[in-house]
PDB file of N, CA and C in Angstrom:
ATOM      1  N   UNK A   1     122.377 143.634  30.159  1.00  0.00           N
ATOM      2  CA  UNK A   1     122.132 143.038  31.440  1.00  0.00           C
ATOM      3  C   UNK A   1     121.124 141.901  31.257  1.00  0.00           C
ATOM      4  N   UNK A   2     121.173 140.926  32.083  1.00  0.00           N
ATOM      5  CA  UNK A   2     120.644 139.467  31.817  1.00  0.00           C
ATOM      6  C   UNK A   2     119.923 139.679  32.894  1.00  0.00           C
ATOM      7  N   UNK A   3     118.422 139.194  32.902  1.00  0.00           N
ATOM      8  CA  UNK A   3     117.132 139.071  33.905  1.00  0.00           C
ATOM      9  C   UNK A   3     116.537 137.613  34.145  1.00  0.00           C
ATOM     10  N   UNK A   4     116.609 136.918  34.846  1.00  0.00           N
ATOM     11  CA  UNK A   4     115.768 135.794  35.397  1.00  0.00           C
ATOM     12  C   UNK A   4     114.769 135.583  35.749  1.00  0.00           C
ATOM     13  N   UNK A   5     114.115 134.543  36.099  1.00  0.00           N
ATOM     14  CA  UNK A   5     112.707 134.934  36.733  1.00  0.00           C
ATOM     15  C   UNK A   5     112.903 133.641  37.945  1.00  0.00           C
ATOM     16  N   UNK A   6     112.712 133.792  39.036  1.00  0.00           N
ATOM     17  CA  UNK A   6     113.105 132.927  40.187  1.00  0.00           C
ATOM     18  C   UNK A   6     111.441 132.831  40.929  1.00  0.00           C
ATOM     19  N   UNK A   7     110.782 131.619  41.356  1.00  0.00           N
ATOM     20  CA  UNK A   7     109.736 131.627  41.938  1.00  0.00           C
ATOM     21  C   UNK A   7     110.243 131.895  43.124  1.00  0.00           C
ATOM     22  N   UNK A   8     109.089 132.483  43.695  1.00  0.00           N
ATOM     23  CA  UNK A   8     109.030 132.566  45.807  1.00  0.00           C
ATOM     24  C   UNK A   8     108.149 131.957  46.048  1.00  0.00           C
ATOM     25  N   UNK A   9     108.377 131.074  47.087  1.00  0.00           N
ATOM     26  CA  UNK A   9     107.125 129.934  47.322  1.00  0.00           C
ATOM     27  C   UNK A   9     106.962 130.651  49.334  1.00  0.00           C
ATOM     28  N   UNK A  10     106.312 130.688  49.720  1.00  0.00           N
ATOM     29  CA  UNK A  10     105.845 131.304  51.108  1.00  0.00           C
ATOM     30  C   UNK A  10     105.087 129.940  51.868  1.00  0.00           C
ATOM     31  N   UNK A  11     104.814 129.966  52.844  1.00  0.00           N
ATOM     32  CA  UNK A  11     104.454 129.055  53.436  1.00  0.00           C
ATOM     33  C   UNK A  11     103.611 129.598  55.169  1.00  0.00           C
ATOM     34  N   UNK A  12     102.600 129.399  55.258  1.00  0.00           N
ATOM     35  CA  UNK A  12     101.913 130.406  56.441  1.00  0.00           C
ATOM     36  C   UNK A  12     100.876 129.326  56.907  1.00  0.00           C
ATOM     37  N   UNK A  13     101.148 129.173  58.634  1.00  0.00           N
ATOM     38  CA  UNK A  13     100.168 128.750  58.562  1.00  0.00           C
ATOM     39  C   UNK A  13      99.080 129.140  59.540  1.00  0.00           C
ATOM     40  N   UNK A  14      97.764 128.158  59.287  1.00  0.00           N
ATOM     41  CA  UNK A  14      96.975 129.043  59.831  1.00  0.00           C
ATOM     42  C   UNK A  14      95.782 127.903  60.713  1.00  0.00           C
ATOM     43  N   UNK A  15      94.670 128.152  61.903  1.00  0.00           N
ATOM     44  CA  UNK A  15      94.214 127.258  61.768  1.00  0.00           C
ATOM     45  C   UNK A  15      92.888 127.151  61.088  1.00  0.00           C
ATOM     46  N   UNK A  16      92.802 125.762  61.248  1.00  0.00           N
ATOM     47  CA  UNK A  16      91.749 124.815  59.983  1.00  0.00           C
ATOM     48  C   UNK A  16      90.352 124.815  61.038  1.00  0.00           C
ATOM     49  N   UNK A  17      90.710 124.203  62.610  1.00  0.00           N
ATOM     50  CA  UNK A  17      89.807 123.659  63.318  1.00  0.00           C
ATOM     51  C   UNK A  17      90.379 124.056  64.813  1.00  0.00           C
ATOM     52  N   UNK A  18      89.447 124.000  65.940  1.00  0.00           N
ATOM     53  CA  UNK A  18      89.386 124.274  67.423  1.00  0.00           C
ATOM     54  C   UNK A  18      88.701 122.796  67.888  1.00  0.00           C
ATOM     55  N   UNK A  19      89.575 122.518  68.896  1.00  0.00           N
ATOM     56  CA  UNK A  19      90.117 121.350  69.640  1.00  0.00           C
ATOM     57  C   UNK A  19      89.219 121.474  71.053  1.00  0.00           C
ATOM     58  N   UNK A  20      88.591 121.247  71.654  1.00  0.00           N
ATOM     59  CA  UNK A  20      88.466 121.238  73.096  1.00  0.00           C
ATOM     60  C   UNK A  20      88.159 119.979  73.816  1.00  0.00           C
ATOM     61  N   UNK A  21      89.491 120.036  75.436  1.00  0.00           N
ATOM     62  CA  UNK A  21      89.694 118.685  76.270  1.00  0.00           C
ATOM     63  C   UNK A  21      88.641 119.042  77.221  1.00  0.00           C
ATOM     64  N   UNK A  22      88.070 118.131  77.857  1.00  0.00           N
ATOM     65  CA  UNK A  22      87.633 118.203  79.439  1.00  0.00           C
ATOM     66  C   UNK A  22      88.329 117.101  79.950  1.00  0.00           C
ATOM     67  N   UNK A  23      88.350 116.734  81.415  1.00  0.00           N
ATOM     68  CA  UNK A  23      88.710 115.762  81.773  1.00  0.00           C
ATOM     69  C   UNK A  23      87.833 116.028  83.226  1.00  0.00           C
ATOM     70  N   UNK A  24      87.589 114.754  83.277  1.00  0.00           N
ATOM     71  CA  UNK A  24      87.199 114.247  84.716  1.00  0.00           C
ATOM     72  C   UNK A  24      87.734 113.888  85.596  1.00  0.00           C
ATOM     73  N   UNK A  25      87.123 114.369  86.875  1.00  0.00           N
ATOM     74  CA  UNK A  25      88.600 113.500  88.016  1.00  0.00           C
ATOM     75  C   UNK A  25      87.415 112.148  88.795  1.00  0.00           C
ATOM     76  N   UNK A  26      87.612 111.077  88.683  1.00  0.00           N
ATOM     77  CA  UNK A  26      86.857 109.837  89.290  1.00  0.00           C
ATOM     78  C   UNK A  26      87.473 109.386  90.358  1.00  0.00           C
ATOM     79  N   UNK A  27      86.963 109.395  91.362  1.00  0.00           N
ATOM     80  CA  UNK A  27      87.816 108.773  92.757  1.00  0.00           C
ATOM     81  C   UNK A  27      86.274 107.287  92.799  1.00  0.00           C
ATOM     82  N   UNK A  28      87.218 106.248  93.086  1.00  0.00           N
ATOM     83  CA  UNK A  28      86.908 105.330  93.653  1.00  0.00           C
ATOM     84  C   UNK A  28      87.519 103.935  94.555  1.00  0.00           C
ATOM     85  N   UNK A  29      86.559 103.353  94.985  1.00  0.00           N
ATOM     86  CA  UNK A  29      87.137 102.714  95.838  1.00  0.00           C
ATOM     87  C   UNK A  29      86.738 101.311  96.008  1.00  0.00           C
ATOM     88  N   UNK A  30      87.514 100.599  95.940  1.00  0.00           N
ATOM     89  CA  UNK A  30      86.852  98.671  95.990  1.00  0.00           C
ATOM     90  C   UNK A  30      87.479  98.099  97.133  1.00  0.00           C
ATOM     91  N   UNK A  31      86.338  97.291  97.596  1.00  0.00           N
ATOM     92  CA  UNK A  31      86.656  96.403  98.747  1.00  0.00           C
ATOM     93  C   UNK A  31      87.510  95.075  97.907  1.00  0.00           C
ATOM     94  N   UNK A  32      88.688  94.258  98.324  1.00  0.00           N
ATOM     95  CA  UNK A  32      89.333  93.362  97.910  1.00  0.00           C
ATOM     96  C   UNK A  32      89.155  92.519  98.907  1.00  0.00           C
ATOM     97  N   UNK A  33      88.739  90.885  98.533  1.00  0.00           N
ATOM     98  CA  UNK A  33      89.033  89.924 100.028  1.00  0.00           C
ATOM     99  C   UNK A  33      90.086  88.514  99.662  1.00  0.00           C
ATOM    100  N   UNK A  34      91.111  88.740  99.682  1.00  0.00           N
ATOM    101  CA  UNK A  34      92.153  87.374  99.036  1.00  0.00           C
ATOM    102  C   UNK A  34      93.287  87.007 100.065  1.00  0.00           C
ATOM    103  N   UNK A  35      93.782  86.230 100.047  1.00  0.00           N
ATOM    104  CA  UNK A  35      94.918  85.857 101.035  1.00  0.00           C
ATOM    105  C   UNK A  35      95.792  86.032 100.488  1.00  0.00           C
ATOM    106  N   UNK A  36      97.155  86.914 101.308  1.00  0.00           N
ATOM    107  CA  UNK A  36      97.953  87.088 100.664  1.00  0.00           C
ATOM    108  C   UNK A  36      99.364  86.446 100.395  1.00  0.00           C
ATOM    109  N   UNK A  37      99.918  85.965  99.765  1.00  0.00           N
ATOM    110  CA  UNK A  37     100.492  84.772  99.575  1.00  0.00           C
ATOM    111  C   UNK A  37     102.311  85.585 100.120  1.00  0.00           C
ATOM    112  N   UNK A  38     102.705  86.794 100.071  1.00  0.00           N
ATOM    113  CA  UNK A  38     103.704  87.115 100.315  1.00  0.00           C
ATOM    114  C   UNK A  38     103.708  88.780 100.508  1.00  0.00           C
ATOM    115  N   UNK A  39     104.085  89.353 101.311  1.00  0.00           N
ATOM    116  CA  UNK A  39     104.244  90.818 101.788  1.00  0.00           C
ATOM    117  C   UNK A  39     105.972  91.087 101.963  1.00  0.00           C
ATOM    118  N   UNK A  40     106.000  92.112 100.892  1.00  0.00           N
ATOM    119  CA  UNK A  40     107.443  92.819 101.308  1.00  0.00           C
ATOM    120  C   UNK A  40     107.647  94.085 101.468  1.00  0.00           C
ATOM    121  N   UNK A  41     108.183  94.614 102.339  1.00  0.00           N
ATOM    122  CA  UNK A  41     108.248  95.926 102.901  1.00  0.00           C
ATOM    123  C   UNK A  41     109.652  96.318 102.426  1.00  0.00           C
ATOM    124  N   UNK A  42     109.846  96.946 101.431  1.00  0.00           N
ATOM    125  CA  UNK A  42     110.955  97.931 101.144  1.00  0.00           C
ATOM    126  C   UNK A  42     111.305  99.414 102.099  1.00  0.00           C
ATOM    127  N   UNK A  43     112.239  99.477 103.198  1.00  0.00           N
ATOM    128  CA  UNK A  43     112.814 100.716 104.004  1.00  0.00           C
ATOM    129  C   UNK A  43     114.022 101.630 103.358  1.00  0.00           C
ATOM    130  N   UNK A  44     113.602 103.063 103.304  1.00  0.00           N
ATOM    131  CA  UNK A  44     115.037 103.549 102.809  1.00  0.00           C
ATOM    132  C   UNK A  44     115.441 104.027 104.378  1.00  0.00           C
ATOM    133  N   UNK A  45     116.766 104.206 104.504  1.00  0.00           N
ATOM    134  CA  UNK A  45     117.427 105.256 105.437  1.00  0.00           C
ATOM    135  C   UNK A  45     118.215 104.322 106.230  1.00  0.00           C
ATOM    136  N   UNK A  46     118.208 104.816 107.405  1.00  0.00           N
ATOM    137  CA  UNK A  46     119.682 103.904 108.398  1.00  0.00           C
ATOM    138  C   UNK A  46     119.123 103.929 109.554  1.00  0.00           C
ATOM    139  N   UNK A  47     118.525 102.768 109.732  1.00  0.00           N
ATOM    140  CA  UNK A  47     117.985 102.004 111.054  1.00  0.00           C
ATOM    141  C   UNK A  47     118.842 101.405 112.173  1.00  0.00           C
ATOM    142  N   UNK A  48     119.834 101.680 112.332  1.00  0.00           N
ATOM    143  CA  UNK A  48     120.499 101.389 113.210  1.00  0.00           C
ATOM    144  C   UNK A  48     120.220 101.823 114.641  1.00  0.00           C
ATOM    145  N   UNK A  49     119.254 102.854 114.409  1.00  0.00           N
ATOM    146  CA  UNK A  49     118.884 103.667 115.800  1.00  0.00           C
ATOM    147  C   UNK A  49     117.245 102.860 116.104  1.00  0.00           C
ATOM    148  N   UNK A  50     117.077 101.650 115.426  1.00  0.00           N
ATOM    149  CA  UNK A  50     115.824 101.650 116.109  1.00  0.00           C
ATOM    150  C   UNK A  50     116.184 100.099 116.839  1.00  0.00           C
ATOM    151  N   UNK A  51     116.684  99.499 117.431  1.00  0.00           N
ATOM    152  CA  UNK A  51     116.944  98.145 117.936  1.00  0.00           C
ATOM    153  C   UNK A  51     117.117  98.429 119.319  1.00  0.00           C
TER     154      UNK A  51
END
């Protein structure tokens, strides 16, 4: 009978390092003063009932 020798290679993983997010929530608000050179109003639905 004939015998071989075959490697097993394994592979595992594991962790290295710990990660931590915060996040902030920022509300703010700016006054703007400019003229506005063009305004367009996009409507969805069926206006036929308002004339």
């Amino acid at each position: 009978m004939l015998r071989e020798e075959r490697p097993t290679v394994a592979k595992d993983t594991v962790p290295v390092e710990r990660v931590r997010m915060a996040k902030d929530q920022v509300t703010d608000e700016e006054t703007v003063s400019e003229q506005v050179r063009k305004e367009r109003i996009d409507v969805e639905g069926d206006d036929s009932g308002r004339r």
